[in-house]
Protein backbone atom coordinates (compact mmCIF):
# COMPACT_ATOMS: atom_id res chain seq x y z
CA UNK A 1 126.10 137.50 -33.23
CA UNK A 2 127.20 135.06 -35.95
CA UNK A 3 127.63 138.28 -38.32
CA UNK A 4 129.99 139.70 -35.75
CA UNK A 5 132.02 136.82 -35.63
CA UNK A 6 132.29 136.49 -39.38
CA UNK A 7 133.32 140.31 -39.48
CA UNK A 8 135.85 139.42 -36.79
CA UNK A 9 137.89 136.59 -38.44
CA UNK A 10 137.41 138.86 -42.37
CA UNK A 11 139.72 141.24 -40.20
CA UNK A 12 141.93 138.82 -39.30
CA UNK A 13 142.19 137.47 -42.51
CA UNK A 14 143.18 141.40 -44.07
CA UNK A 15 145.97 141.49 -41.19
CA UNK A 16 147.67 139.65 -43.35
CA UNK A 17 147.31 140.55 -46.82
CA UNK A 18 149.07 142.68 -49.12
CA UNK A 19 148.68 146.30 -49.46
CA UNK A 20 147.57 146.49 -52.92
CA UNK A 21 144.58 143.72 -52.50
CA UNK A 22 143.37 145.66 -49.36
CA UNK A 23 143.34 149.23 -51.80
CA UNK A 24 141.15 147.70 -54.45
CA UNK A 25 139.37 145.99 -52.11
CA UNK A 26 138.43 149.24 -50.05
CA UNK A 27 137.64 150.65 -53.37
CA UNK A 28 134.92 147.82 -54.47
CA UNK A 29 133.69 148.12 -51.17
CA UNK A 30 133.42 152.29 -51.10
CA UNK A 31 131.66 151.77 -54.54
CA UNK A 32 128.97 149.40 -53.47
CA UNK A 33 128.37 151.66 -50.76
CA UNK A 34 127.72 154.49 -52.51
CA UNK A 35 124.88 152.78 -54.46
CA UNK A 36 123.50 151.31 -51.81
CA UNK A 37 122.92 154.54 -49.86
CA UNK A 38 121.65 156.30 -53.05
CA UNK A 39 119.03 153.26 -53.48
CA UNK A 40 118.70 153.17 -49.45
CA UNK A 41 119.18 156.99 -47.54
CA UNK A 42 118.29 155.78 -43.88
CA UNK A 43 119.36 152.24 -44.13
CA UNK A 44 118.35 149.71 -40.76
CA UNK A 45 121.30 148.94 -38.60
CA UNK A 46 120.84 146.28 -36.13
CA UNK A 47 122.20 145.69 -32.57
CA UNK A 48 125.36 144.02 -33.70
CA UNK A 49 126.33 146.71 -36.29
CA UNK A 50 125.77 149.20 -33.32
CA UNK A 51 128.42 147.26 -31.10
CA UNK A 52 130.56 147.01 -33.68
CA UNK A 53 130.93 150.49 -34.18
CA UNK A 54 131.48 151.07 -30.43
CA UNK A 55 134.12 148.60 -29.89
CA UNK A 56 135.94 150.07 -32.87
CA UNK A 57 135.89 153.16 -31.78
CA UNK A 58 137.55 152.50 -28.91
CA UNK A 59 140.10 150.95 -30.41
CA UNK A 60 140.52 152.39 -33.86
CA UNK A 61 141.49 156.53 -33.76
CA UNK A 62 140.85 156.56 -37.48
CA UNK A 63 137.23 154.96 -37.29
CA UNK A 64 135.67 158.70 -38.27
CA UNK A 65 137.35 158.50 -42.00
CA UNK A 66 135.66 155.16 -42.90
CA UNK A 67 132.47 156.22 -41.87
CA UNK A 68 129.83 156.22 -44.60
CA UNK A 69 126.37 155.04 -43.42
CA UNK A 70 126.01 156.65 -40.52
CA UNK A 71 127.22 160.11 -38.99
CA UNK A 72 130.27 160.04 -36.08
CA UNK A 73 127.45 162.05 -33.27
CA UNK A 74 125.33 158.73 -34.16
CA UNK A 75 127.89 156.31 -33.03
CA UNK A 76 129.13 158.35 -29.92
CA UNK A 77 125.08 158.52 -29.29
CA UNK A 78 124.96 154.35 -29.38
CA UNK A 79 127.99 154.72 -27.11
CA UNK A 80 125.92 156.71 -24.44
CA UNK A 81 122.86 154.45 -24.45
CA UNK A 82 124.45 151.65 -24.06
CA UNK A 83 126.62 153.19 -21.24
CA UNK A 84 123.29 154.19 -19.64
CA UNK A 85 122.22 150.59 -20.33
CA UNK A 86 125.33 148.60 -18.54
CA UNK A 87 125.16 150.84 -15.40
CA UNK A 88 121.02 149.98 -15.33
CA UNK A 89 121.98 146.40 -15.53
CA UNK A 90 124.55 146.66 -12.79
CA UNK A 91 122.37 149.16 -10.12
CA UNK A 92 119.09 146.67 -11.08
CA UNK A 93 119.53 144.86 -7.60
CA UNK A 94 120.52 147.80 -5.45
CA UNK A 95 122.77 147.53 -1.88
CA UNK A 96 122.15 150.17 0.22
CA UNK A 97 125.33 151.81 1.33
CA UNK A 98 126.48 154.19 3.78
CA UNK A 99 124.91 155.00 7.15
CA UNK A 100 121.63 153.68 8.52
CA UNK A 101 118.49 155.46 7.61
CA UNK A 102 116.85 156.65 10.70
CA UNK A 103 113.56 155.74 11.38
CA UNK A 104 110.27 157.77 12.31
CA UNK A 105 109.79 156.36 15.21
CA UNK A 106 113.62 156.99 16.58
CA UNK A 107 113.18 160.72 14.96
CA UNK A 108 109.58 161.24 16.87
CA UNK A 109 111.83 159.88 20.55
CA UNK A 110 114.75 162.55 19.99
CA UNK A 111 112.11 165.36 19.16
CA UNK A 112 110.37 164.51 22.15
CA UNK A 113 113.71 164.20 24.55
CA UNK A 114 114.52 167.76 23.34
CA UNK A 115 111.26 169.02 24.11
CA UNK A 116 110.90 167.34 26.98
CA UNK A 117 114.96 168.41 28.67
CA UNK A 118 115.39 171.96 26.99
CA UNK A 119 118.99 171.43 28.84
CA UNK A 120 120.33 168.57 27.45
CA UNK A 121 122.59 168.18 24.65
CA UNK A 122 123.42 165.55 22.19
CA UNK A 123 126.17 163.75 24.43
CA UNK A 124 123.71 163.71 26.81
CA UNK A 125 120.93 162.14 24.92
CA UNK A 126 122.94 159.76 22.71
CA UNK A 127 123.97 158.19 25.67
CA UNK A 128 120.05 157.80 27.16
CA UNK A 129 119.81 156.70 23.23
CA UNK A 130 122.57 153.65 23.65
CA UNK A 131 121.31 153.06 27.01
CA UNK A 132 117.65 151.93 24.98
CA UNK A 133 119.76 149.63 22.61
CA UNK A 134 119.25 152.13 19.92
CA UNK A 135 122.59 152.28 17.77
CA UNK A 136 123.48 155.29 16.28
CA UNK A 137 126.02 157.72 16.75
CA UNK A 138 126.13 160.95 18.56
CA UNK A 139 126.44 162.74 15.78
CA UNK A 140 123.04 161.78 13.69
CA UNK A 141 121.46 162.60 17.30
CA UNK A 142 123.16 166.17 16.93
CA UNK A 143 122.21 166.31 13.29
CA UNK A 144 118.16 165.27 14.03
CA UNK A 145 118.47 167.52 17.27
CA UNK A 146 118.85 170.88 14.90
CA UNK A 147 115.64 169.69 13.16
CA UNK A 148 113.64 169.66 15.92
CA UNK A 149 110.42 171.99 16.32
CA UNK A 150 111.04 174.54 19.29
CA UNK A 151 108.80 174.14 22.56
CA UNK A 152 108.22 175.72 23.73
CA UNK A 153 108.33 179.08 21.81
CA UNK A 154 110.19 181.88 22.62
CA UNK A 155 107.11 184.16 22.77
CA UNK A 156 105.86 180.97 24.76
CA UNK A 157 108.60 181.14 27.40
CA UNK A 158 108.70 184.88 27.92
CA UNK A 159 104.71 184.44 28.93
CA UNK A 160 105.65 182.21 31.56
CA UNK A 161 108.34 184.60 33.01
CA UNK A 162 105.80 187.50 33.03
CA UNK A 163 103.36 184.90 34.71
CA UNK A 164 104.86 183.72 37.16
CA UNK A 165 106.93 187.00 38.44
CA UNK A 166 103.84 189.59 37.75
CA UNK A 167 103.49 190.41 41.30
CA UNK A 168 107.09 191.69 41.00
CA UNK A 169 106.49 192.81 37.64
CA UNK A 170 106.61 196.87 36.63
CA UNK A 171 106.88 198.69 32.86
CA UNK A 172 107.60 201.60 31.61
CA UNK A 173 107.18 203.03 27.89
CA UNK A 174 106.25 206.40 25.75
CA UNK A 175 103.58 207.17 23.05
CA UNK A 176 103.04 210.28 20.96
CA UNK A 177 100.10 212.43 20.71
CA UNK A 178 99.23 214.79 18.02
CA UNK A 179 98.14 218.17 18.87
CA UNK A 180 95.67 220.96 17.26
CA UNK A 181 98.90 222.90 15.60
CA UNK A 182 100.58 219.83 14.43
CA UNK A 183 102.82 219.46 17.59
CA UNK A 184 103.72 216.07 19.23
CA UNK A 185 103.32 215.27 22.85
CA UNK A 186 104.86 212.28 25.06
CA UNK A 187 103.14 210.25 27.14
CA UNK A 188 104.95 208.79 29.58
CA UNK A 189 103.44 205.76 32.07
CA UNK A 190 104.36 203.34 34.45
CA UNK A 191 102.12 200.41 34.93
CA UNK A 192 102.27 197.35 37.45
CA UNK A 193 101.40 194.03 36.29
CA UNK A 194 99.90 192.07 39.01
CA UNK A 195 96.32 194.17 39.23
CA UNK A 196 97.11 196.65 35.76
CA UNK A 197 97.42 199.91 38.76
CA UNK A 198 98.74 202.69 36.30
CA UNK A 199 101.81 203.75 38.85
CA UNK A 200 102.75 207.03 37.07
CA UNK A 201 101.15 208.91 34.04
CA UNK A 202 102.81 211.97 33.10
CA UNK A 203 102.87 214.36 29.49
CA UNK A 204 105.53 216.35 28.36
CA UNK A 205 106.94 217.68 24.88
CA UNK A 206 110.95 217.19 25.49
CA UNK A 207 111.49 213.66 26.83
CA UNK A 208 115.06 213.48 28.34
CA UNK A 209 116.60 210.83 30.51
CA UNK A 210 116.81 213.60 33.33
CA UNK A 211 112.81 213.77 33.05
CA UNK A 212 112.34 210.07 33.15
CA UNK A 213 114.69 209.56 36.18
CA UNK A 214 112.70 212.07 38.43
CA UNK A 215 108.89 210.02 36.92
CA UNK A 216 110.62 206.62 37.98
CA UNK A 217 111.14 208.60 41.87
CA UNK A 218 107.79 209.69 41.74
CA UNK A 219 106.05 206.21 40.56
CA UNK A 220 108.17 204.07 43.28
CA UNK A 221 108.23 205.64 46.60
CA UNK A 222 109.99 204.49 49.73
CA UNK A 223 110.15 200.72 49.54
CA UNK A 224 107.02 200.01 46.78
CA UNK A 225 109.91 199.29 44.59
CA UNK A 226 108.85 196.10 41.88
CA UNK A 227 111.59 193.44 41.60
CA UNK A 228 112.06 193.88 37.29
CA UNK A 229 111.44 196.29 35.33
CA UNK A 230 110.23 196.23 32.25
CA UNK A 231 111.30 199.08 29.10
CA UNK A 232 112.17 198.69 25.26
CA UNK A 233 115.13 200.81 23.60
CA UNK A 234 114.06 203.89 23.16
CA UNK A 235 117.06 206.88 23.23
CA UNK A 236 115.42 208.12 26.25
CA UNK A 237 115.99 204.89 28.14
CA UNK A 238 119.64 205.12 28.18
CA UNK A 239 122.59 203.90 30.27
CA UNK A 240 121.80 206.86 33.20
CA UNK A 241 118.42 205.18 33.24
CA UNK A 242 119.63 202.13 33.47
CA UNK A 243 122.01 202.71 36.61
CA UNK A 244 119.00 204.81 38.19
CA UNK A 245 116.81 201.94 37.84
CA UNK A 246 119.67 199.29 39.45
CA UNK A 247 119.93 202.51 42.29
CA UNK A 248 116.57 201.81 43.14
CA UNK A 249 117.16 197.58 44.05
CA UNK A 250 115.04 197.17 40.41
CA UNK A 251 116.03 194.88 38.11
CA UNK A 252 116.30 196.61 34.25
CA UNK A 253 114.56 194.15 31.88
CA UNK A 254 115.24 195.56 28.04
CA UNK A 255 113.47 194.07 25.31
CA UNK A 256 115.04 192.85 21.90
CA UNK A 257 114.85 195.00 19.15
CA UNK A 258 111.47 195.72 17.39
CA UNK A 259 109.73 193.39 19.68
CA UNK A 260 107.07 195.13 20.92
CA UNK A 261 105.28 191.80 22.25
CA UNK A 262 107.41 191.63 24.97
CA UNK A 263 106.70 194.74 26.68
CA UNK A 264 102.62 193.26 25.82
CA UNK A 265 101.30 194.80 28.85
CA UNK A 266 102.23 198.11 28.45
CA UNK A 267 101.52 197.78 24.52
CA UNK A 268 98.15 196.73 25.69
CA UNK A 269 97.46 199.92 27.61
CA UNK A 270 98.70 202.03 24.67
CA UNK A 271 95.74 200.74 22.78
CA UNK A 272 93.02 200.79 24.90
CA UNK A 273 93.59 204.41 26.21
CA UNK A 274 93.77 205.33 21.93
CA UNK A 275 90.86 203.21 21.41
CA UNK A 276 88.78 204.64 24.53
CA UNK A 277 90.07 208.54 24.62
CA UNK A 278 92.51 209.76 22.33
CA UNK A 279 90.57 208.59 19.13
CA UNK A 280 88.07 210.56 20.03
CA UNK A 281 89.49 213.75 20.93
CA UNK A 282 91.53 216.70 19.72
CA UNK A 283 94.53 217.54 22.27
CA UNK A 284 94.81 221.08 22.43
CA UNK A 285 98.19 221.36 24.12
CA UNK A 286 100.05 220.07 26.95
CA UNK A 287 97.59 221.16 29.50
CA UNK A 288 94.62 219.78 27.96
CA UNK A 289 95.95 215.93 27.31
CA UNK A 290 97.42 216.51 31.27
CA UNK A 291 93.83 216.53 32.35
CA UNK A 292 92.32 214.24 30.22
CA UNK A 293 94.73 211.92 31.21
CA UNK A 294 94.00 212.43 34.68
CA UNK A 295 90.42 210.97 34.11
CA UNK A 296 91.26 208.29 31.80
CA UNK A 297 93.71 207.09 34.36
CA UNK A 298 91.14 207.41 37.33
CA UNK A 299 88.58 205.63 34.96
CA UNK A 300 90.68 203.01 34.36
CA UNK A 301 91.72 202.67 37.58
CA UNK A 302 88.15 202.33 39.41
CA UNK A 303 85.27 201.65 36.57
CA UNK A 304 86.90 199.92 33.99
CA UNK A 305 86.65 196.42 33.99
CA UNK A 306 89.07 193.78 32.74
CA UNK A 307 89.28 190.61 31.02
CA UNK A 308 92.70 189.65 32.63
CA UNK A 309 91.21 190.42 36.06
CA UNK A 310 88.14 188.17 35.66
CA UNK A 311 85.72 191.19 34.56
CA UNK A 312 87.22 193.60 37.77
CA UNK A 313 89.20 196.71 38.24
CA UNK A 314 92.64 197.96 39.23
CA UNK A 315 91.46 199.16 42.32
CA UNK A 316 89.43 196.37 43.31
CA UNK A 317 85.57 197.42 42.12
CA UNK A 318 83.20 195.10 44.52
CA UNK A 319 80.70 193.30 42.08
CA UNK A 320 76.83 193.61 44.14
CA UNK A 321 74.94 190.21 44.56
CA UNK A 322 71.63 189.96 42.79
CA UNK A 323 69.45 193.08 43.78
CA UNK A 324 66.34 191.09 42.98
CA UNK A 325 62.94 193.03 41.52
CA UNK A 326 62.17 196.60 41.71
CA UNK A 327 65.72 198.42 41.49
CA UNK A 328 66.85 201.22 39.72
CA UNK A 329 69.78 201.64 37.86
CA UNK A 330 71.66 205.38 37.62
CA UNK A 331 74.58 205.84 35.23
CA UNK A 332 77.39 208.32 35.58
CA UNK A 333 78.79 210.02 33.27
CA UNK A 334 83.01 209.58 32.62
CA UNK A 335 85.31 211.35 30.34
CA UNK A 336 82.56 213.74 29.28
CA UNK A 337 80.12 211.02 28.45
CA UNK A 338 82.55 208.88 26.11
CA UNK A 339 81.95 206.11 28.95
CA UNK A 340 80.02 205.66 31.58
CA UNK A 341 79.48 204.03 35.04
CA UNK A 342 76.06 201.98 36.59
CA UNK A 343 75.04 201.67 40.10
CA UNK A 344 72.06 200.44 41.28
CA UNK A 345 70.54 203.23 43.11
CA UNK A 346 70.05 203.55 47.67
């Protein structure tokens, strides 16, 4: 510090002398220079000779010409770090600034108002919020409301609809079925979703809207009309099936796009009569799958059982009490042998 000072009052001093002492003087000094950096390359330069050079180039624009030990990126370098280093020793006690952090605790209570009132919105519960003495505003609730996890899920809420209107619940859908010559058949179906009845099962190689109208007569007679229905987007569901369906007092339920889930019942049946008949057999032509879907159906219907009727049938199979010793049970043949049904025998 005391070499600082001493450079400070030389400079002072050269203020006011003349010209020509200042010239030979800068040329002494350039001299010794030069032989001290040949005897010394990387000469030591303390602290002090560091701030030196920064507060001089700040207010010196020449400062780069008298440079001799040290290059100008070396001094703008110094300048950097100790920039880094006066911001450090100003943000070493730091204030916290701006809005209040909110805590877990308050997060975890407007997660579980949301889940809990799937109606409310954030004017709504920032004002149950104030009414608890918690302050924040209305619009961190809003903010921490888009964060929160859904409940329940969408695939969660559709479940409950089909659960708790499947008495008044009906579907509708189409799958393909090859043929021996490379042909493809449709399958059309209509199945309830109280007891899994299969309503209407029809085949057919030219699906039309026309077609599917007359199938919907056929499955809902007279007044055994469901309250929804139940159909995806398929081109043969248009807008004339849609205002047929409404003729009928039926409610048209469509299902998003390429979300077969919610149609799961029908999806369901899709794969179990692939899994239990059409895997397992060639179709011939249009006759042919007609009749074996005629038997699938009637298996189905009466000897199939069902996990989501507690192990029964469709059409209401009564399940014997314990026959006790010396019975004998007969099986009977269905779909050619692919399945069969037991009975204990008279």
């Amino acid at each position: 510090m005391l070499y600082l000072l001493r450079l400070i009052v030389v400079l002072f001093i050269r203020v006011f002398r003349s010209r020509r002492d200042l010239l030979l003087e800068n040329l002494v000094l350039r001299q010794q220079l030069f032989c001290l950096k040949q005897r010394h390359p990387r000469p030591q330069v303390s602290t002090s000779d560091k701030l030196f050079w920064v507060i001089l180039r700040r207010l010196w624009p020449e400062w780069k010409r008298t440079l001799v030990l040290v290059q100008p990126e070396t001094v703008v370098r110094w300048h950097r770090a100790g920039f880094k280093l006066y911001w450090t020793w100003l943000s070493r006690r730091r204030v916290r600034a701006g809005r209040k952090c909110v805590s877990k605790e308050l997060r975890e209570l407007i997660f579980r108002v949301v889940a809990e009132n799937s109606t409310w919105g954030a004017p709504r519960i920032h004002g149950e919020l104030k009414i608890l003495g918690f302050d924040l505003s209305e619009r961190t609730v809003l903010r921490w409301m888009r964060r929160a996890p859904r409940r329940p899920e969408p695939a969660k809420r559709w479940a409950a609809f089909l659960s708790n209107h499947q008495e008044a619940i009906a579907a509708m859908d189409f799958f393909t079925v090859p043929t021996l010559t490379f042909g493809v058949l449709y399958c059309f179906f209509v199945i309830a979703h109280d007891r899994r009845r299969i309503l209407q099962c029809q085949v057919t190689s030219h699906p039309t809207s026309a077609w599917v109208i007359q199938q919907l007569r056929e499955a809902f007679p007279y007044d055994s009309v469901p309250g929804y229905l139940i159909f995806d987007r398929g081109p043969q569901f248009n807008e004339e099936v849609i205002e047929s369906v409404k003729s009928f007092g039926i409610q048209p339920k469509r299902t998003s796009f390429r979300s077969p889930w919610q149609n799961g019942v029908a999806e369901r049946w899709v794969g179990t009569c692939r899994r239990d008949l059409l895997d397992h057999v060639i179709v011939l032509n249009r006759r042919h799958l007609k009749r074996l879907m005629n038997e699938y159906v009637l298996y189905y219907l009466e000897d199939r059982t069902h996990l989501a009727l507690k192990k029964g049938t469709p059409a209401g199979r009564e399940a014997r009490k314990d026959p006790g010793g010396g019975y004998k049970v007969i099986s009977m043949p269905r779909l050619g042998g692919l399945h069969h049904r037991y009975n204990i025998a008279a």
